[in-house]
Every structure is written in structure tokens, then in C-alpha cells.
PDB file of N, CA and C in Angstrom:
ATOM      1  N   UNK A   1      46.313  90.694  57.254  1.00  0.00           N
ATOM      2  CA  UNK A   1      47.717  90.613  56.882  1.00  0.00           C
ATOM      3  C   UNK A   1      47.861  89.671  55.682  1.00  0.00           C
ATOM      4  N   UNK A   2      48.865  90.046  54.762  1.00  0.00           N
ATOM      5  CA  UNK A   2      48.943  89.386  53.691  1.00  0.00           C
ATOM      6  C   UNK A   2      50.306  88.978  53.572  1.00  0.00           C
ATOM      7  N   UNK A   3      50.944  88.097  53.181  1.00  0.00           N
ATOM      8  CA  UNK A   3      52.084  88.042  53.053  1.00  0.00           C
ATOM      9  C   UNK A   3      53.004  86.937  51.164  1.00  0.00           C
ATOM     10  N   UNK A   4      53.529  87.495  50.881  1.00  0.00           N
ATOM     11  CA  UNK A   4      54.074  86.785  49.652  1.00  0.00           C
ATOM     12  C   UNK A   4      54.632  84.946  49.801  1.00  0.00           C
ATOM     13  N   UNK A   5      54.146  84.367  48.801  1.00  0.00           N
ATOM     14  CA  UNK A   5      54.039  82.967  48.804  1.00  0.00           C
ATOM     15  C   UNK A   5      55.307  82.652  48.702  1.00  0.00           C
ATOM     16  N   UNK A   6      56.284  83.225  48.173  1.00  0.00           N
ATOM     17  CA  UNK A   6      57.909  82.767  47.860  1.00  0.00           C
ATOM     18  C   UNK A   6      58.387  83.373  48.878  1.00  0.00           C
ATOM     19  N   UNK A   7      57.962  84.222  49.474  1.00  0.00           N
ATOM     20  CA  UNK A   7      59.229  84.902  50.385  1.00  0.00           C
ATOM     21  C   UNK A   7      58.986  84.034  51.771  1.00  0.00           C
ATOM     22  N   UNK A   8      57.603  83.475  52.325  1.00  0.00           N
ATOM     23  CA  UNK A   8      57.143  82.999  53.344  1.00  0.00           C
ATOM     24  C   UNK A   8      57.457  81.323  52.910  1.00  0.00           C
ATOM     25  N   UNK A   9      57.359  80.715  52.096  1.00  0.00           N
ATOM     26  CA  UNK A   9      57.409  79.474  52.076  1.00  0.00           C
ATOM     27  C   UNK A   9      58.069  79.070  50.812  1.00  0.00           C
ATOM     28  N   UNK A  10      59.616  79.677  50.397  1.00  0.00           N
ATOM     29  CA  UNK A  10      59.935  79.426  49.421  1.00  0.00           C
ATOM     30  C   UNK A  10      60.331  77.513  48.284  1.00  0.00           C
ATOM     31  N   UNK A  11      59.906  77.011  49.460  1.00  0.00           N
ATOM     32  CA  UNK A  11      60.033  75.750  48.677  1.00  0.00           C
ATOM     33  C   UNK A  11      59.043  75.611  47.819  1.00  0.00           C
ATOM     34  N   UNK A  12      57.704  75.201  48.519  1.00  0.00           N
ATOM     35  CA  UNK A  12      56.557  75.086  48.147  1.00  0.00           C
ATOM     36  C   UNK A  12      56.491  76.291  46.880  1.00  0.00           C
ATOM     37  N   UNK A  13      56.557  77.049  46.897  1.00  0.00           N
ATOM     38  CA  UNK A  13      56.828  78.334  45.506  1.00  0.00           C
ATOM     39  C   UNK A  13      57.419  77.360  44.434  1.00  0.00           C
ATOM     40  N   UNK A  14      58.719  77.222  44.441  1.00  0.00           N
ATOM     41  CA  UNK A  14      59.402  76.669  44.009  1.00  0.00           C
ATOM     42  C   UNK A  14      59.104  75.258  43.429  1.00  0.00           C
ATOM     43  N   UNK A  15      57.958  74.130  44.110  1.00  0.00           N
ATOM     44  CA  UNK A  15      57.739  73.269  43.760  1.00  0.00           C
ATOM     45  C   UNK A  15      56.117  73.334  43.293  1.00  0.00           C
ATOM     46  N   UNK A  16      55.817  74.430  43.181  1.00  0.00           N
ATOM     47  CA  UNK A  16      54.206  74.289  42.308  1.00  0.00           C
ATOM     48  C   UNK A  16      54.649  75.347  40.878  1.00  0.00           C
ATOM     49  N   UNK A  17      55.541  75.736  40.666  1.00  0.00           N
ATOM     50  CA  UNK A  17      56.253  76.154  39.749  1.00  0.00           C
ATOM     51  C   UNK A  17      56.430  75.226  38.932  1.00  0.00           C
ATOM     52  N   UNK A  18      57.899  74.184  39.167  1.00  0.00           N
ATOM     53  CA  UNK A  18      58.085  72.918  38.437  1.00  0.00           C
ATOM     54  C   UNK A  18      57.286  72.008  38.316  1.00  0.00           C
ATOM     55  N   UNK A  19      56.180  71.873  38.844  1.00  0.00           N
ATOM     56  CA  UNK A  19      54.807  71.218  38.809  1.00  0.00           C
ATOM     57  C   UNK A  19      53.988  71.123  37.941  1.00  0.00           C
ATOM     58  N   UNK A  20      53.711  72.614  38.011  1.00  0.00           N
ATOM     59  CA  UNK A  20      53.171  73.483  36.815  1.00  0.00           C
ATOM     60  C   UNK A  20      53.511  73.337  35.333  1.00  0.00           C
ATOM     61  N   UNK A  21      54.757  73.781  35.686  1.00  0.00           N
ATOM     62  CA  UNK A  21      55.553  73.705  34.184  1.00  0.00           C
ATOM     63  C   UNK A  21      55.258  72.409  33.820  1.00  0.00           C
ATOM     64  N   UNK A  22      55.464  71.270  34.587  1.00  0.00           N
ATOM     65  CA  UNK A  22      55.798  70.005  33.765  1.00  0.00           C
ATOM     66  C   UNK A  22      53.959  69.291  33.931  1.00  0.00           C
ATOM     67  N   UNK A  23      53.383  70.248  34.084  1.00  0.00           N
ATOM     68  CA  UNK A  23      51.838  69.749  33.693  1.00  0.00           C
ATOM     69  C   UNK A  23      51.308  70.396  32.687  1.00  0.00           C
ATOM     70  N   UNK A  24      52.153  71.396  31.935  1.00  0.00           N
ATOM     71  CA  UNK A  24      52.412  72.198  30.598  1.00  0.00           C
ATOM     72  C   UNK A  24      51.341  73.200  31.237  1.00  0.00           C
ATOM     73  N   UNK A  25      51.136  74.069  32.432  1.00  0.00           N
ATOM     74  CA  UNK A  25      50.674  75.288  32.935  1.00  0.00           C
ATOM     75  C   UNK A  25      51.655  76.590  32.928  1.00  0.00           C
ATOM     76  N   UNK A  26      52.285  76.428  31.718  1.00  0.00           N
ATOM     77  CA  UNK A  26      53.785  77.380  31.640  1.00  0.00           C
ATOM     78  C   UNK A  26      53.105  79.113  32.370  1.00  0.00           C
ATOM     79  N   UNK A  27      51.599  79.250  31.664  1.00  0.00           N
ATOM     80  CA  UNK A  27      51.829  80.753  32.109  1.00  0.00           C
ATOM     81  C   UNK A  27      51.195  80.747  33.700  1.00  0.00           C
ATOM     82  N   UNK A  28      50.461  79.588  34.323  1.00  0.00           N
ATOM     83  CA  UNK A  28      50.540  79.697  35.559  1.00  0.00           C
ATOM     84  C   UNK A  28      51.792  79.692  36.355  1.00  0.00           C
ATOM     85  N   UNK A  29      52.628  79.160  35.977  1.00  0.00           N
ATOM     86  CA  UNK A  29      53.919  79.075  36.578  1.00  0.00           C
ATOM     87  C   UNK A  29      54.910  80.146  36.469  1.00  0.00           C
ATOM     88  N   UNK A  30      54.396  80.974  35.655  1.00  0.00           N
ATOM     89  CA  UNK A  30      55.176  82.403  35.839  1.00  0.00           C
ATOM     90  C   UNK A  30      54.634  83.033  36.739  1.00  0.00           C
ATOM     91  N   UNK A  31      53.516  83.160  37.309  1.00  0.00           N
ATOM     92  CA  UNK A  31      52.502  83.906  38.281  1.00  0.00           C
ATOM     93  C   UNK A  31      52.688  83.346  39.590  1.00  0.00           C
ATOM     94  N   UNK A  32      54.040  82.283  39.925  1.00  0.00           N
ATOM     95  CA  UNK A  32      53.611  81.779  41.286  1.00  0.00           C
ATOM     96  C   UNK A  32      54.811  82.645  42.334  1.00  0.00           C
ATOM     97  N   UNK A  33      55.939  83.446  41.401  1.00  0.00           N
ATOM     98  CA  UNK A  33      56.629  84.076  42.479  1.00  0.00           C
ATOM     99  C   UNK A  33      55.785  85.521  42.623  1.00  0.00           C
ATOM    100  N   UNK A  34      54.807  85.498  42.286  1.00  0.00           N
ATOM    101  CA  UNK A  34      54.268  87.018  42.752  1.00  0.00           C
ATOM    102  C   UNK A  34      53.369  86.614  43.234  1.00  0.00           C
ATOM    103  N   UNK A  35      52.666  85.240  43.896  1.00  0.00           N
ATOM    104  CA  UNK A  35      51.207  85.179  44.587  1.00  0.00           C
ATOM    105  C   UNK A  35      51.280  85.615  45.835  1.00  0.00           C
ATOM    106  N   UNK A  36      50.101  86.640  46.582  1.00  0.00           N
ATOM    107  CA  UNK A  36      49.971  87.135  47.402  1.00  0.00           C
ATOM    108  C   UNK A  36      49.383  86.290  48.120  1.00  0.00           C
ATOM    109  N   UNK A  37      48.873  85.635  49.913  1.00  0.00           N
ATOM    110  CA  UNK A  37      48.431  84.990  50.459  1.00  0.00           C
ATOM    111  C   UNK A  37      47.476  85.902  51.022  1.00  0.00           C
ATOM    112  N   UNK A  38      46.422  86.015  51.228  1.00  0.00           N
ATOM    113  CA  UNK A  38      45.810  86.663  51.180  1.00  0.00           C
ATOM    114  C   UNK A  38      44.525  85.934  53.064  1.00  0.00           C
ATOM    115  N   UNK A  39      44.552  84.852  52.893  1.00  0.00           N
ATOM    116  CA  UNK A  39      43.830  84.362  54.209  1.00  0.00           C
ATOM    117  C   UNK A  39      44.298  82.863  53.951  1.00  0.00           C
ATOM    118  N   UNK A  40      43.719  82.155  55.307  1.00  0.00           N
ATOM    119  CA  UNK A  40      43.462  80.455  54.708  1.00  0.00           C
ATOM    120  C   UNK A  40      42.534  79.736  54.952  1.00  0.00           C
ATOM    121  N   UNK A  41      42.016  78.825  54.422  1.00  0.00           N
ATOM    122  CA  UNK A  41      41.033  77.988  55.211  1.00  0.00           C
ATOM    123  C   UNK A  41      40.908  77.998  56.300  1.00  0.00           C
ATOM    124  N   UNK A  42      39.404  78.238  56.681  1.00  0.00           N
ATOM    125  CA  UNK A  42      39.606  78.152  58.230  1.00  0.00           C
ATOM    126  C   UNK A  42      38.550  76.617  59.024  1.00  0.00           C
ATOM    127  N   UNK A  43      38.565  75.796  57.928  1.00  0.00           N
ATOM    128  CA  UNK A  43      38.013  74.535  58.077  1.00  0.00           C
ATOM    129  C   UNK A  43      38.350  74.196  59.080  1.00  0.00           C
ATOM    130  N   UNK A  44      39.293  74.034  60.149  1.00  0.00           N
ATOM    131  CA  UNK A  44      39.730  73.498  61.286  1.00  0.00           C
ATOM    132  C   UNK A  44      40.145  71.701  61.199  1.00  0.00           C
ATOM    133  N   UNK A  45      40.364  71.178  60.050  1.00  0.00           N
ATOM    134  CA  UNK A  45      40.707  69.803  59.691  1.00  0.00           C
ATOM    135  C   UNK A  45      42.721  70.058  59.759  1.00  0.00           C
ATOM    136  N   UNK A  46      43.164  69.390  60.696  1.00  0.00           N
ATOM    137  CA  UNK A  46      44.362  69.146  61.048  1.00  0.00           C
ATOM    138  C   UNK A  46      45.222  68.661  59.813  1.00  0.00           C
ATOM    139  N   UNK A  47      44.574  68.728  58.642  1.00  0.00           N
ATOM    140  CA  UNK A  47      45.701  67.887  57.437  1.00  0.00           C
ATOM    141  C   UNK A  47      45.617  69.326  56.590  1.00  0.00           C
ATOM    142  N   UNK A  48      44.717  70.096  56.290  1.00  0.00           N
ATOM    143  CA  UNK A  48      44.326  71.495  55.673  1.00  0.00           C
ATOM    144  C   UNK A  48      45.446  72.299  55.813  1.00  0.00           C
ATOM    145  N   UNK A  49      46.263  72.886  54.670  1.00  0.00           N
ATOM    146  CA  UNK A  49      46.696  73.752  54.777  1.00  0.00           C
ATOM    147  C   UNK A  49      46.721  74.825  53.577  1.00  0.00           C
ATOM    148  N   UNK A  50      45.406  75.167  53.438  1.00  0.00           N
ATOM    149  CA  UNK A  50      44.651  75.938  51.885  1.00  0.00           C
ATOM    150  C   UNK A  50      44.969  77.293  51.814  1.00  0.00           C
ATOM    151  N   UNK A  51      45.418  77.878  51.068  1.00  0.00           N
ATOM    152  CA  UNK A  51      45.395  79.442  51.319  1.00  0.00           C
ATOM    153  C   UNK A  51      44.775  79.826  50.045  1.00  0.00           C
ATOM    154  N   UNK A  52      44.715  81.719  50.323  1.00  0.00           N
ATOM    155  CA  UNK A  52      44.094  82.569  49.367  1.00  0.00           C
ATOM    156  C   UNK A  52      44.430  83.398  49.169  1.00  0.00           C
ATOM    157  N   UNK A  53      44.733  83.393  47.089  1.00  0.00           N
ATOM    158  CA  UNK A  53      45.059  84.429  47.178  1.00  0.00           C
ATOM    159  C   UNK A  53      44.132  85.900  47.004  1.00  0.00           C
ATOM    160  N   UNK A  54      43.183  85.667  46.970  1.00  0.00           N
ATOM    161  CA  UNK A  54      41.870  86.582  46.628  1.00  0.00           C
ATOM    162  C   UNK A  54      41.330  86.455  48.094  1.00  0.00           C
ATOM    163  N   UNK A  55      40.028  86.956  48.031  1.00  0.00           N
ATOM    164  CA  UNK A  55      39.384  86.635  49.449  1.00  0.00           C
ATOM    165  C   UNK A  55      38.420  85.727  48.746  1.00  0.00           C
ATOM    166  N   UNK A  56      38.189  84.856  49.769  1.00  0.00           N
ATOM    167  CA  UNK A  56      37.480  83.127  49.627  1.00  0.00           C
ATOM    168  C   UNK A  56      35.946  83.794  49.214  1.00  0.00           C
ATOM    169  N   UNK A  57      35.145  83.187  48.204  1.00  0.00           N
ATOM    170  CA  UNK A  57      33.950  83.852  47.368  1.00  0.00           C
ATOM    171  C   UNK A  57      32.992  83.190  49.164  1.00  0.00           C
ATOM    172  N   UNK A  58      31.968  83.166  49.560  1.00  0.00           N
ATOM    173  CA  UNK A  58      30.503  82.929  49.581  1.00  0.00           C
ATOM    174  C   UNK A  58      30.270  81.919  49.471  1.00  0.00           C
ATOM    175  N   UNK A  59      30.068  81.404  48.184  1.00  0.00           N
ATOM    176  CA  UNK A  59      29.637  80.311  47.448  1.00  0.00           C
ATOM    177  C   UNK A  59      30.418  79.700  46.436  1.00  0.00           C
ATOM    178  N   UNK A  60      29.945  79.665  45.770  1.00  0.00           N
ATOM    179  CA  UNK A  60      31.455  78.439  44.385  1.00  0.00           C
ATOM    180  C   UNK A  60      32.058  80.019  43.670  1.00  0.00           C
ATOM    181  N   UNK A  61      33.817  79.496  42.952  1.00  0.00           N
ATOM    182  CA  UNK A  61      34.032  79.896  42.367  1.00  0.00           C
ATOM    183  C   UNK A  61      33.109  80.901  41.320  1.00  0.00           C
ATOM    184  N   UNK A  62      32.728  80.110  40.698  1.00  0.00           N
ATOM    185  CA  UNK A  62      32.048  80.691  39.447  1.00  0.00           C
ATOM    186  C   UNK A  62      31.991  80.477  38.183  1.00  0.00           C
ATOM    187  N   UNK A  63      31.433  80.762  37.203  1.00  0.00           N
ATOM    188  CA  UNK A  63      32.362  80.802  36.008  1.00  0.00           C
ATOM    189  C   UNK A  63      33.782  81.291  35.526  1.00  0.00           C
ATOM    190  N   UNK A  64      34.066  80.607  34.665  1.00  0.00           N
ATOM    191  CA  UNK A  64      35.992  80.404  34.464  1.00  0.00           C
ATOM    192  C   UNK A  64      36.847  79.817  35.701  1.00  0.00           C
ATOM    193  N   UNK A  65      36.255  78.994  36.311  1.00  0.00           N
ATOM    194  CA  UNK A  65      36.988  78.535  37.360  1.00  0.00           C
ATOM    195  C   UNK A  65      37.453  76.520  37.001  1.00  0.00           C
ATOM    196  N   UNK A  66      38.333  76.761  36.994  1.00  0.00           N
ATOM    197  CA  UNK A  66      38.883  75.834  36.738  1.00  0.00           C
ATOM    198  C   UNK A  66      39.918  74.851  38.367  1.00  0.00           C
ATOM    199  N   UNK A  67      40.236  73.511  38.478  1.00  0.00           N
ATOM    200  CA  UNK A  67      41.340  72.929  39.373  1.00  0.00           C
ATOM    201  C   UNK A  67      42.100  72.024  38.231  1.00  0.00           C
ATOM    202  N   UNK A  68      43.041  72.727  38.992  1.00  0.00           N
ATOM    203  CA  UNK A  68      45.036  72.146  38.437  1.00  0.00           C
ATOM    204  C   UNK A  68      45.109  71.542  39.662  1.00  0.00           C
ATOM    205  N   UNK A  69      45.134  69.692  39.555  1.00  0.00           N
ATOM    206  CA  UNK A  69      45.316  68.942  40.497  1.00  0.00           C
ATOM    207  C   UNK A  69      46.923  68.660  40.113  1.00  0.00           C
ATOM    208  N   UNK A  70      47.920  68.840  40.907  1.00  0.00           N
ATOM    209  CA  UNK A  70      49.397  68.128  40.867  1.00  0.00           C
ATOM    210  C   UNK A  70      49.686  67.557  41.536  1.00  0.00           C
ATOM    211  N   UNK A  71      51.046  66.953  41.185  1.00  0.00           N
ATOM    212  CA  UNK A  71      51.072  65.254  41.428  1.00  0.00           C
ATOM    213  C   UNK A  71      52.918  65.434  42.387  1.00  0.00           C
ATOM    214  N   UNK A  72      52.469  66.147  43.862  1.00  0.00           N
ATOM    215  CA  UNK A  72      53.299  66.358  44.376  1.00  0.00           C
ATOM    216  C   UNK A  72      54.157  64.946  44.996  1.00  0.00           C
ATOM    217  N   UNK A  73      55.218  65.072  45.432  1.00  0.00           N
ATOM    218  CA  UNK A  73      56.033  63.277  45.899  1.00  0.00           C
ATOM    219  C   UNK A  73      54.984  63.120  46.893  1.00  0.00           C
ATOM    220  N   UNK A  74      54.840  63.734  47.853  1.00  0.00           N
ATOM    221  CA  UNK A  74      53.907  64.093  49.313  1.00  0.00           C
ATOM    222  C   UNK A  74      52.624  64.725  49.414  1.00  0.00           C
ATOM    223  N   UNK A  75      51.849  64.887  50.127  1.00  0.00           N
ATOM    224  CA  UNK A  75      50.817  65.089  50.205  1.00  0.00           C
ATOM    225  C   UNK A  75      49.479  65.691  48.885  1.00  0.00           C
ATOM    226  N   UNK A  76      49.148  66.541  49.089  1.00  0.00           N
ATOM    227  CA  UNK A  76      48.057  66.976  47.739  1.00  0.00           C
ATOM    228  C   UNK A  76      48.528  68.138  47.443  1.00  0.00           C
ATOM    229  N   UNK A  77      47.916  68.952  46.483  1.00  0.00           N
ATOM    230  CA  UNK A  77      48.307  70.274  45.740  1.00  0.00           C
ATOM    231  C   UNK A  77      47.332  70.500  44.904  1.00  0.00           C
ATOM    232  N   UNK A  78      46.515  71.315  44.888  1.00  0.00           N
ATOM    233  CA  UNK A  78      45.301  71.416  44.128  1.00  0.00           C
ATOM    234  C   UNK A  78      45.250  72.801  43.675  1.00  0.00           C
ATOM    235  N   UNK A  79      45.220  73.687  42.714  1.00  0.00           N
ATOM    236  CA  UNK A  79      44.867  74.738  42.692  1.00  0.00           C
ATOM    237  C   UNK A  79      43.924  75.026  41.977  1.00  0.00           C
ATOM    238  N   UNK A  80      43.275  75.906  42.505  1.00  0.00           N
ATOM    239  CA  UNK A  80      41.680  76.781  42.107  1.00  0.00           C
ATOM    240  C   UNK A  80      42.333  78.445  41.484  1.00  0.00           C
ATOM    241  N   UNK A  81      41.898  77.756  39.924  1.00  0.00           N
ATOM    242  CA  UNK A  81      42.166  78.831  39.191  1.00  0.00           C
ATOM    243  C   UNK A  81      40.731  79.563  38.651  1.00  0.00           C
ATOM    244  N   UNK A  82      41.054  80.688  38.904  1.00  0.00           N
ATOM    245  CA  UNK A  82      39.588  81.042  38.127  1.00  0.00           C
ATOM    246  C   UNK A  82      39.959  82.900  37.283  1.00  0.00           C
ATOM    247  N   UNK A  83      39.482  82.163  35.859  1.00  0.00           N
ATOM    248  CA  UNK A  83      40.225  83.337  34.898  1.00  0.00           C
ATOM    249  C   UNK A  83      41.112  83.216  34.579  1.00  0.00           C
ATOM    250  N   UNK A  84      42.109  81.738  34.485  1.00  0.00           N
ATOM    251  CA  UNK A  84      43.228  81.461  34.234  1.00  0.00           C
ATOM    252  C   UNK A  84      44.372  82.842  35.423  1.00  0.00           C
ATOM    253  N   UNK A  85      43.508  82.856  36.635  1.00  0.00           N
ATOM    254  CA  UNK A  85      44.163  83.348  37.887  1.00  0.00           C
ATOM    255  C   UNK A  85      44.469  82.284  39.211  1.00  0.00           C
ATOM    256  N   UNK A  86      45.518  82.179  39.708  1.00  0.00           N
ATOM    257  CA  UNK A  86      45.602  80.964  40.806  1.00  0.00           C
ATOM    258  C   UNK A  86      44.737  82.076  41.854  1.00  0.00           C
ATOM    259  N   UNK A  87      43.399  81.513  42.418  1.00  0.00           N
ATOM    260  CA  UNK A  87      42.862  82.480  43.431  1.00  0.00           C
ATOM    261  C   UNK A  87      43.054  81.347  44.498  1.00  0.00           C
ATOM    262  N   UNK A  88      43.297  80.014  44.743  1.00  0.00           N
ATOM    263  CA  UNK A  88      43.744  79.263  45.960  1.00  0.00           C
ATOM    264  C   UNK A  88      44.754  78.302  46.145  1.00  0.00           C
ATOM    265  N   UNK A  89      45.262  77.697  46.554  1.00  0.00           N
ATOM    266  CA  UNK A  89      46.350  76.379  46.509  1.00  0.00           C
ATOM    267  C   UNK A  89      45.778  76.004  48.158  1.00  0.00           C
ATOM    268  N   UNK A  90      45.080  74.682  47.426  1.00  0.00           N
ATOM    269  CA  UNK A  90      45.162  73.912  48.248  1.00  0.00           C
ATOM    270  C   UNK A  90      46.179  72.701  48.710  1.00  0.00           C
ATOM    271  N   UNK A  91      46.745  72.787  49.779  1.00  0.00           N
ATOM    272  CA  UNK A  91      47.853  71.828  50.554  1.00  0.00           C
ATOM    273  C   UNK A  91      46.993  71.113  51.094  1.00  0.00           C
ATOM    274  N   UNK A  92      47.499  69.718  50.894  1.00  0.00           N
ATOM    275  CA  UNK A  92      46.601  68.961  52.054  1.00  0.00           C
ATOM    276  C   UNK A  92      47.792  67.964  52.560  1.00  0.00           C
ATOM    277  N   UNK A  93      47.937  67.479  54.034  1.00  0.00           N
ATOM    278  CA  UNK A  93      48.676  66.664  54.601  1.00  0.00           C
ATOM    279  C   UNK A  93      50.346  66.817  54.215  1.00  0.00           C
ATOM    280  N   UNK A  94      50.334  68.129  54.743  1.00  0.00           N
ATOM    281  CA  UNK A  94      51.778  68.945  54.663  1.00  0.00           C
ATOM    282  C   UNK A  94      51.992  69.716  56.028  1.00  0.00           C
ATOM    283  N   UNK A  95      51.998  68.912  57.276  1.00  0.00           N
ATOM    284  CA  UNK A  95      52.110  69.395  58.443  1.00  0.00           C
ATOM    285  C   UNK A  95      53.108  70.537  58.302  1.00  0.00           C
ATOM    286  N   UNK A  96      54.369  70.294  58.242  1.00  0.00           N
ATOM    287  CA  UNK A  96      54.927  71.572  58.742  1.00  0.00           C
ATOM    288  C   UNK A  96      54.569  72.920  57.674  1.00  0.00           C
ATOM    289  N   UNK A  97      53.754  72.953  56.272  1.00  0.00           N
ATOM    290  CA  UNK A  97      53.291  73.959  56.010  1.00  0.00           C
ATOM    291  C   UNK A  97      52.341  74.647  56.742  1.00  0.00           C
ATOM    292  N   UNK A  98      51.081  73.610  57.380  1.00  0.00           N
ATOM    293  CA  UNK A  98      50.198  74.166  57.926  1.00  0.00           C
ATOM    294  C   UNK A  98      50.543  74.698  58.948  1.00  0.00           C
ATOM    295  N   UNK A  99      51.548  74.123  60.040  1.00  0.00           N
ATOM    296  CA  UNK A  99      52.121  74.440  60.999  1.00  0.00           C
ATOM    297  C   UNK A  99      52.501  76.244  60.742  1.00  0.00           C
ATOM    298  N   UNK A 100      53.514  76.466  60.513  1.00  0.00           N
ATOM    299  CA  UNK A 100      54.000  78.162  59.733  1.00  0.00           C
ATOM    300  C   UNK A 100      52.499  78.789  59.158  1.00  0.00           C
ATOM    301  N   UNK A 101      51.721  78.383  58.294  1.00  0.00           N
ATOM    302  CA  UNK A 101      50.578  78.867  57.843  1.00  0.00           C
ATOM    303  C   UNK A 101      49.646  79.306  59.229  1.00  0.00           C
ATOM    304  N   UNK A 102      49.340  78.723  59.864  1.00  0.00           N
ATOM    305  CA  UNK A 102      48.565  78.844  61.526  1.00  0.00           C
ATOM    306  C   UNK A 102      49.810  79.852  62.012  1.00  0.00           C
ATOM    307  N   UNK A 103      50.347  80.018  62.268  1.00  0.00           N
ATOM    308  CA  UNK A 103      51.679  80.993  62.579  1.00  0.00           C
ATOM    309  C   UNK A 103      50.934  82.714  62.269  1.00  0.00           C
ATOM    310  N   UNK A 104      51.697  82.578  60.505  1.00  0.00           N
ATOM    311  CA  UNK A 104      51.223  83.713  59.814  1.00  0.00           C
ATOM    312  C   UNK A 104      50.067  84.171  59.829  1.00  0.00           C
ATOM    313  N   UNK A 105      48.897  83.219  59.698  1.00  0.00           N
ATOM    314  CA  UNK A 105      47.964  84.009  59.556  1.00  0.00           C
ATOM    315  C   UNK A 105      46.696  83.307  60.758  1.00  0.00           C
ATOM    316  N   UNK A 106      46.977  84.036  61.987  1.00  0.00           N
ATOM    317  CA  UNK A 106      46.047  83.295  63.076  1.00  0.00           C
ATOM    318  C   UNK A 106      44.257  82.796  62.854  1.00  0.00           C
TER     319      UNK A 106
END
């Protein structure tokens, strides 16, 4: 099951957008009301709340893979771009995201 990142958790959409923008990632930040969620970490660490929008590689990214670390009020925000594509956003220590995230995707 896959489900859309703005329609399921529209804040968080909304705040890696203005994030973005003001870390001058203008054309990542056009790409964040269409990200698909695709799975999530399944690390089992209680602060984790990572999703995907690709399916998670094997092994490392790869080449063209790049992290856009932002500088959220609260917890972490990391995204794993690769190809100038957001393929993850990592949340870290954002209980009630992870909370809904464990929800959606068991």
C-alpha cells in the first residue's frame, strides 16, 4: 500500500516544503506535494519515523545520491535525494508522526 505524503500527513508536507525553499532547494520543494510513500523503515527504534518514496535499495544509495539535512523547530528531517529525486525523508523523534506512520503502513 502506498499512500500520498500531503494527503496523509499534510503538515509535515507543508513544512519540508518551506524548509526546502528556505534552504534554496526551490525545485525539491515543488516535488513534495506529489511524493508517494511508498514503505518505511522497519528499524524498530521508537524515535524512527523514515519513509519511502521508492523501494529502500539493498545497499547504499548510489551514485547521485545526495542528504538535505533541515533544520526543523523539533525533531530531525533528513532527506535522501538521489538524482536530484527525494527517494526518503527521514523523521526522527516525531512521535505522533511515527505513531499514524505504524498505522498506515503495518
Amino acid at each position: 500500500m502506498s499512500f500520498n505524503l500531503s494527503k496523509e500527513f499534510p503538515l509535515l508536507a507543508s513544512e519540508l516544503g518551506e524548509l526546502l525553499q528556505r534552504s534554496g532547494e526551490n525545485e525539491l520543494a515543488k516535488t513534495v506535494d506529489g511524493l508517494m510513500v511508498v514503505d518505511r523503515c522497519r528499524c524498530g527504534d521508537d524515535f524512527c519515523a523514515t519513509m519511502y518514496t521508492v523501494p529502500r535499495p539493498k545497499g547504499a544509495w548510489g551514485e547521485g545520491h545526495r542528504n538535505v539535512a533541515l533544520d526543523p523547530q523539533r525533531g530531525f528531517l533528513i532527506l535522501d535525494v538521489l538524482n536530484e529525486r527525494i527517494v526518503a525523508i527521514e523523521v526522527l523523534y516525531r512521535d505522533e508522526i511515527r505513531e499514524s506512520l505504524l498505522t498506515l503502513l503495518l
